[in-house]
Protein backbone atom coordinates (compact mmCIF):
# COMPACT_ATOMS: atom_id res chain seq x y z
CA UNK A 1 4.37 -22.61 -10.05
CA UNK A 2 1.35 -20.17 -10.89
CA UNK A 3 -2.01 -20.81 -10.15
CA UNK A 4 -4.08 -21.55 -12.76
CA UNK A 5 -6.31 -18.22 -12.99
CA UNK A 6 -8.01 -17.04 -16.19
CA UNK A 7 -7.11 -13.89 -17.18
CA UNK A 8 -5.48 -10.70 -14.95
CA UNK A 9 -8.09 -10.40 -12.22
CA UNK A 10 -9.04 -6.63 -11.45
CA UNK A 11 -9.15 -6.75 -8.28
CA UNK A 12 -6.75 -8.20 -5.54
CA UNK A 13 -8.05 -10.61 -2.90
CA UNK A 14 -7.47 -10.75 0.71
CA UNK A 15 -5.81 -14.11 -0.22
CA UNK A 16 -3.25 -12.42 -3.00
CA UNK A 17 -2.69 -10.03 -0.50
CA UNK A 18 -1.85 -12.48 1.88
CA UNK A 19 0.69 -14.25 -0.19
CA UNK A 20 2.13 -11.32 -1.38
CA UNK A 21 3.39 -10.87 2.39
CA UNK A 22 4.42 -14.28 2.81
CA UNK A 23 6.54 -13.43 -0.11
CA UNK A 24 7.99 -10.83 0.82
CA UNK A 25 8.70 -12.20 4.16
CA UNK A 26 10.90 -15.03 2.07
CA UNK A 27 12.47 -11.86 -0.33
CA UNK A 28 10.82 -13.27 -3.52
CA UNK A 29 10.99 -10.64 -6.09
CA UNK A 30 8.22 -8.94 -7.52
CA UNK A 31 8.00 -10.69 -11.10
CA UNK A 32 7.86 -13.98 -9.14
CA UNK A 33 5.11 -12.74 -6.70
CA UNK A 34 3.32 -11.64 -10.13
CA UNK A 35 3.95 -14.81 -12.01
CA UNK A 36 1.91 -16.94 -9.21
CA UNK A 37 -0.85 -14.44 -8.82
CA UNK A 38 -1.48 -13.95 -12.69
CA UNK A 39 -0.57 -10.46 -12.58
CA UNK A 40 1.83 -7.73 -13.93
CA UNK A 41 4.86 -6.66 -11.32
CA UNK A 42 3.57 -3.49 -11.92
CA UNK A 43 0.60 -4.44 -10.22
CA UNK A 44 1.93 -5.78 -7.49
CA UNK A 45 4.77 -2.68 -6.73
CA UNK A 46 1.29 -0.73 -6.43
CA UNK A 47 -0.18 -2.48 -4.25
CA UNK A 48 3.11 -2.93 -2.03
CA UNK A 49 3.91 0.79 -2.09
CA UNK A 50 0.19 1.90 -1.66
CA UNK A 51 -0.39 -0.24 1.42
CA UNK A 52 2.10 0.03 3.26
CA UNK A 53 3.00 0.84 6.69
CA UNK A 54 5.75 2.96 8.32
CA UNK A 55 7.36 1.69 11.74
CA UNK A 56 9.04 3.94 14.02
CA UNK A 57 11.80 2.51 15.94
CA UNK A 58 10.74 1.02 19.25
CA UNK A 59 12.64 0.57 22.71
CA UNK A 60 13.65 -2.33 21.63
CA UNK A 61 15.43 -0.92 18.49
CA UNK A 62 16.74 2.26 20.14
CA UNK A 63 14.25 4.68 19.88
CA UNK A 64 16.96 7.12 21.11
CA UNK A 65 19.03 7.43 17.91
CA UNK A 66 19.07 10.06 16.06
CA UNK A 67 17.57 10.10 12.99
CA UNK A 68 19.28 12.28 11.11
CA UNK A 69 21.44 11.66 7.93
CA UNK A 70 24.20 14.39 8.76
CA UNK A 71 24.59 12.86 12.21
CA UNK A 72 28.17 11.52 11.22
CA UNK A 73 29.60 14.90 10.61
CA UNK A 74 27.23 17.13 12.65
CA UNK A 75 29.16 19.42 15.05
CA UNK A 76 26.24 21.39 16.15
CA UNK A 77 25.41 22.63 19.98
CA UNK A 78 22.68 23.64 21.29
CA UNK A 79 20.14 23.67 18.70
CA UNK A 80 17.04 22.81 21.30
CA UNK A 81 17.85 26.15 22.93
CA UNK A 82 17.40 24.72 26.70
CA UNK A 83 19.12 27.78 27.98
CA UNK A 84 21.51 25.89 29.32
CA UNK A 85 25.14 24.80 27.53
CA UNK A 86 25.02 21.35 26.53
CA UNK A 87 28.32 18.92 27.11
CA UNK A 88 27.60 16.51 24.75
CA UNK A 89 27.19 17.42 20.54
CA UNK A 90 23.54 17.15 19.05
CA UNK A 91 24.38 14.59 17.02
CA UNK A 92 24.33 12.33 20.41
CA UNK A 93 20.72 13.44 21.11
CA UNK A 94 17.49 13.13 19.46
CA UNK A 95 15.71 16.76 20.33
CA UNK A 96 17.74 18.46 17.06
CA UNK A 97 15.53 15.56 14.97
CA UNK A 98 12.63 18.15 15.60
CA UNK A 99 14.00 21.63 15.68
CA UNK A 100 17.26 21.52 13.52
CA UNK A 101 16.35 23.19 10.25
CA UNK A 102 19.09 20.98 8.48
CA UNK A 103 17.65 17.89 9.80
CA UNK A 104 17.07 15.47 7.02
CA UNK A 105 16.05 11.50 8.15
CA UNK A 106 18.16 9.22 7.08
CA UNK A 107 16.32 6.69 5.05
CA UNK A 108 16.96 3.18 4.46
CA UNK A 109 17.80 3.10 0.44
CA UNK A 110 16.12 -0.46 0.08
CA UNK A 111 12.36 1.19 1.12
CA UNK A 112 13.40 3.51 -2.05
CA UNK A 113 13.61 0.69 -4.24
CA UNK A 114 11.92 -2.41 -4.84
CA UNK A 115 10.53 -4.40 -2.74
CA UNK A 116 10.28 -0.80 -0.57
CA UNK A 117 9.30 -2.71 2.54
CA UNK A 118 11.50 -4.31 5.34
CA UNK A 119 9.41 -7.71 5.58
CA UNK A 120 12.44 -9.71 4.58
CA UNK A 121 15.62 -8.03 6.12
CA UNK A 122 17.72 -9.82 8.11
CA UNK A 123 18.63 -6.51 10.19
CA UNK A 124 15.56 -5.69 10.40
CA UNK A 125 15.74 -6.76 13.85
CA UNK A 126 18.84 -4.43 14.49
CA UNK A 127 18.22 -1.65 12.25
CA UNK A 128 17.83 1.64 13.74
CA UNK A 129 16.18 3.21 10.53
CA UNK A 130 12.45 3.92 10.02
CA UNK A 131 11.18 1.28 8.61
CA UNK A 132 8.29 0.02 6.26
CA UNK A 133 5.96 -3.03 6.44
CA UNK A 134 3.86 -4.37 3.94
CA UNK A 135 0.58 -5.94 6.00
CA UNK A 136 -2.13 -7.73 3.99
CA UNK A 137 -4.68 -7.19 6.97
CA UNK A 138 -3.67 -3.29 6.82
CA UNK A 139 -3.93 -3.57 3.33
CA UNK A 140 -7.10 -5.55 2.84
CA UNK A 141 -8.82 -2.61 5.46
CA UNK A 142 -7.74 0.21 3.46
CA UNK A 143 -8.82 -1.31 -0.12
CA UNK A 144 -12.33 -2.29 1.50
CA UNK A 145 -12.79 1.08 3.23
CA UNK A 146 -11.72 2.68 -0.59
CA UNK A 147 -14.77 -0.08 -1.87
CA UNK A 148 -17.24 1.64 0.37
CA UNK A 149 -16.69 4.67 -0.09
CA UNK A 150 -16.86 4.28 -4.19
CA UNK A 151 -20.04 2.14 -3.47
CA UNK A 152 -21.22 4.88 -1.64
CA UNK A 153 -25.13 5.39 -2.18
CA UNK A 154 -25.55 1.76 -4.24
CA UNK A 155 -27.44 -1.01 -2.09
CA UNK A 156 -24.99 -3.53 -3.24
CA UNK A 157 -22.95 -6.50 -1.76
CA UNK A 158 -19.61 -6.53 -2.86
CA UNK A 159 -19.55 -9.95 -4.37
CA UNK A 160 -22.80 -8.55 -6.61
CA UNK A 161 -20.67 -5.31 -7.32
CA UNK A 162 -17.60 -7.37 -8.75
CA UNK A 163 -20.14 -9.70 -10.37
CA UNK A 164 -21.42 -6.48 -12.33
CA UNK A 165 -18.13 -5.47 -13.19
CA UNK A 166 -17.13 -8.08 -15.01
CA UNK A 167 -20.64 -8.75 -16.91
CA UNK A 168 -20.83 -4.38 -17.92
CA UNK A 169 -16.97 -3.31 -18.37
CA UNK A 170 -16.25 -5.54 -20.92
CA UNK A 171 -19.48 -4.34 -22.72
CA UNK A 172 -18.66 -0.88 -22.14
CA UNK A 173 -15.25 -1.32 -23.57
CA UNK A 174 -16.75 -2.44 -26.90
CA UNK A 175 -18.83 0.59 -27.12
CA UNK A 176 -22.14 -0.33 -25.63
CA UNK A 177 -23.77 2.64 -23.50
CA UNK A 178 -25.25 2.62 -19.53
CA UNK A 179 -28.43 3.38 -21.38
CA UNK A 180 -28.47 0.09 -23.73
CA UNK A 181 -27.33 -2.06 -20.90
CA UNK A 182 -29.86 -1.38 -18.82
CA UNK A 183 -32.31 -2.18 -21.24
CA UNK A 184 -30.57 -5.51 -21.45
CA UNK A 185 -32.71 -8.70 -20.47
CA UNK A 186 -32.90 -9.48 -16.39
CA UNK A 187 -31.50 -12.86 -17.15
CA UNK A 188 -28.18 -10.70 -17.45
CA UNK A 189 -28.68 -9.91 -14.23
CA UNK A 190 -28.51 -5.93 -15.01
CA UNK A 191 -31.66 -4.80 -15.30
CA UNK A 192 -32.18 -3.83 -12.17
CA UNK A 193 -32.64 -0.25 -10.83
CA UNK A 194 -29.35 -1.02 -8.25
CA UNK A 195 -27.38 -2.20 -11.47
CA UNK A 196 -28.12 0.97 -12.87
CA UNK A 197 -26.65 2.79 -10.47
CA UNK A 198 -23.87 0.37 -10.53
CA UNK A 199 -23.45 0.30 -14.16
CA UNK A 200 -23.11 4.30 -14.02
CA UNK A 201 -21.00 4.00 -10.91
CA UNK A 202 -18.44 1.54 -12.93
CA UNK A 203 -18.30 3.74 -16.11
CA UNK A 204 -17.57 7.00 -14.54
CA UNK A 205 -14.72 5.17 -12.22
């Protein structure tokens, strides 16, 4: 069942971001992850494919397997140029991965389609592949670090800067300029030389 929130929130919360995981992790799609949050599936593919993470195969999942996509066929020798003649084919090694100028990787098709992440594989576990993780700590660092460096230069909290938003983008959608908002009464909580800056900050985003 979706939560009961008023309208399609701009801007996702450490908490949507951590149920979006969970979700994933139990291979719900992405209209029902957007159906609970109140947003578009749109919105939430973004924010899956923007965010996340790329694994490389540990020990554990035989970080000695080739990587390439040809490997099945390959009959190449050689390719690392050691000097000395290899007995076994480069398709049994991993050196070709960076040297062979047909090397391709082979890519799991499900990171190329929705939900592009591995959170809910059952072979994950198994799987030899590269493979991609959707993480809403990772995710909540990156959008934060993204925050401050729009914010740059305005001495404001980010709860005040999201308050602002929604009080001057909805204005400046109906046509009202920075200029006439800032002459706006303090009780609007704008007139302030910091929601200035804010104001212009939001309009040119």
């Amino acid at each position: 069942m979706s939560r009961k929130v008023k309208g399609n929130q701009k801007h996702m919360t450490k908490n949507d971001r951590t149920y979006i995981e969970e979700a994933l992790q139990r291979n719900m799609n992405f209209k029902e992850i957007a159906k609970y949050l109140s947003k578009d599936p749109t919105t939430i593919s973004k924010e899956v494919k923007k965010h996340r993470i790329k694994h490389k195969p540990g020990n554990f999942n035989h970080s000695g397997h080739n990587q390439c996509k040809h490997m099945q066929v390959c009959q190449k020798r050689d390719i690392c140029s050691t000097g000395k003649h290899c007995r076994f084919p480069c398709r049994q090694c991993t050196n070709c991965n960076h040297v062979c100028p047909d090397f391709e990787q082979n890519i799991c098709p499900k990171t190329l389609r929705a939900p592009f992440v591995c959170n809910g594989c059952e072979r994950k576990s198994a799987c030899r592949l590269e493979k991609q993780y959707y993480r809403a700590g990772h995710a909540q660092r990156e959008y934060e670090l993204l925050l401050v460096s729009a914010r740059e230069g305005i001495n404001m909290t980010e709860s005040e800067f999201q308050e602002l938003d929604a009080i001057v983008s909805p204005l400046c959608k109906r046509g009202q300029s920075i200029a006439q908002l800032g002459g706006k009464p303090a009780s609007r909580g704008i007139a302030t030389p910091a929601a200035d800056a804010g104001a212009n900050h939001l309009l040119a985003a």
